[in-house]
Protein backbone atom coordinates (compact mmCIF):
# COMPACT_ATOMS: atom_id res chain seq x y z
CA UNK A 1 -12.28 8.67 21.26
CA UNK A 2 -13.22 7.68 17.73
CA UNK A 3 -15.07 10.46 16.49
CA UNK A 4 -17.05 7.67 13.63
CA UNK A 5 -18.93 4.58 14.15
CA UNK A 6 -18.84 2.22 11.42
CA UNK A 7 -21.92 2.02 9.23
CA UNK A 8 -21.22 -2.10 8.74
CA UNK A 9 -21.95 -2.51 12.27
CA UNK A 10 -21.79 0.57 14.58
CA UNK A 11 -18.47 -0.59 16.19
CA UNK A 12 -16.15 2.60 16.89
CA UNK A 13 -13.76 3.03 14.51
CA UNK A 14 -9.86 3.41 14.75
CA UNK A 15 -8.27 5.85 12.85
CA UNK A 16 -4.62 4.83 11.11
CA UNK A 17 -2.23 7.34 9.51
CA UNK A 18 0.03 6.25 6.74
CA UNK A 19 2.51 7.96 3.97
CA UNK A 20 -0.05 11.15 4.55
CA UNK A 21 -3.64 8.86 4.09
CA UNK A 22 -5.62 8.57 7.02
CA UNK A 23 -7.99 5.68 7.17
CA UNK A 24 -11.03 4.79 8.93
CA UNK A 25 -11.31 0.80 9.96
CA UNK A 26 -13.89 -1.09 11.56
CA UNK A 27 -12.15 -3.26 13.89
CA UNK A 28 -15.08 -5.95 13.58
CA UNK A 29 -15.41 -6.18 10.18
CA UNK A 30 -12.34 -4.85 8.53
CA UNK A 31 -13.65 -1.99 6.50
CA UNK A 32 -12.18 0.34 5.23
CA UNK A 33 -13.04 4.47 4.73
CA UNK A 34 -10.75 7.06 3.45
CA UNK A 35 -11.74 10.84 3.40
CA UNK A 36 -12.28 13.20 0.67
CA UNK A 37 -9.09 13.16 -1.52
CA UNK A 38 -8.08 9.99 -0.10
CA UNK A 39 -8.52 8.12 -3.03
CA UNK A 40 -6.64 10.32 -5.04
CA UNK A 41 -3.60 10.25 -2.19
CA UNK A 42 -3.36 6.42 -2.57
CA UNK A 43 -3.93 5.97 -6.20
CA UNK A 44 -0.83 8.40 -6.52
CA UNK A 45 1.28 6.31 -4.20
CA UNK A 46 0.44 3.52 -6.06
CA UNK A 47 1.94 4.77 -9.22
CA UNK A 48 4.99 6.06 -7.76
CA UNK A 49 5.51 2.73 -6.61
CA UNK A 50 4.68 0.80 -10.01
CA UNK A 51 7.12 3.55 -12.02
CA UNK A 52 9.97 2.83 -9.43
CA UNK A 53 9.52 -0.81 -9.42
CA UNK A 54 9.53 -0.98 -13.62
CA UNK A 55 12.41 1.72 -13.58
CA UNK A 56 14.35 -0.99 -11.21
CA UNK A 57 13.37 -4.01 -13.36
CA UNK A 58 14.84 -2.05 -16.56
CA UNK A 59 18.08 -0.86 -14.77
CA UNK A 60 18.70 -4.56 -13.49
CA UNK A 61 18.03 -6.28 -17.08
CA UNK A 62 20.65 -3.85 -18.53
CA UNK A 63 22.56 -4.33 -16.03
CA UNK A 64 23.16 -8.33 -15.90
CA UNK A 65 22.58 -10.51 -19.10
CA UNK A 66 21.00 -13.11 -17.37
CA UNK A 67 17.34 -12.23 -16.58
CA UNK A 68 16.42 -15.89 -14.71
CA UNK A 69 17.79 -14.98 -11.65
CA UNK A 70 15.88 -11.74 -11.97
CA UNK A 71 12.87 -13.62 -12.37
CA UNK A 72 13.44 -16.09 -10.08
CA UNK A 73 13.21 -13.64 -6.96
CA UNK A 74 17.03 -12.98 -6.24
CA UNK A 75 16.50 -9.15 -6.02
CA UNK A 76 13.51 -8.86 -4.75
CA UNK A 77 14.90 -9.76 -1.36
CA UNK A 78 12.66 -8.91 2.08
CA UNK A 79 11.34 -5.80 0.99
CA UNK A 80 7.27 -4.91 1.39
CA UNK A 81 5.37 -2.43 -1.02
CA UNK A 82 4.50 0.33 0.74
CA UNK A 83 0.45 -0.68 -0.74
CA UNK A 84 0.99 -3.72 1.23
CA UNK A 85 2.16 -1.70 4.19
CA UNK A 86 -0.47 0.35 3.99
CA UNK A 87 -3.24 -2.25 5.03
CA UNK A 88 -1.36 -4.43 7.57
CA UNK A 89 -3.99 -3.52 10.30
């Protein structure tokens, strides 16, 4: 039993839990609440992800001369974000 209703609309709200963040979402309108410290949680995932991804981008330019295929997608492959993870509802 949802223990919020959304202020948008009154609807119940679900409750998702991902990488530690637990959000609250409307399942009318597709808003979105986070808790106290929430915030901080994702904004902290977000630049773990952003260091990785330029500490990848550097290793693979030293790595091969040719920075084209780099750019054109060829190691980027299937792989999600976790931020886009995050709000695939």
């Amino acid at each position: 039993m949802p223990l919020i209703n959304s202020p948008i609309d009154g609807a119940p709200m679900r409750q998702i839990h991902r990488y530690g963040i637990e959000f609250d979402v409307c399942p009318n309108t597709g808003g979105v609440w986070l808790d106290k410290g929430e915030l901080e949680k994702l904004i902290a995932l977000v630049k773990q992800e952003t260091l990785a991804e330029a500490s990848t981008r550097e290793r693979h330019s030293r790595e091969d001369d040719d920075d084209d295929d780099y750019r054109g997608n060829r190691h980027r492959g299937g792989r999600r974000s976790r931020l886009a993870d995050l709000f695939d509802f």
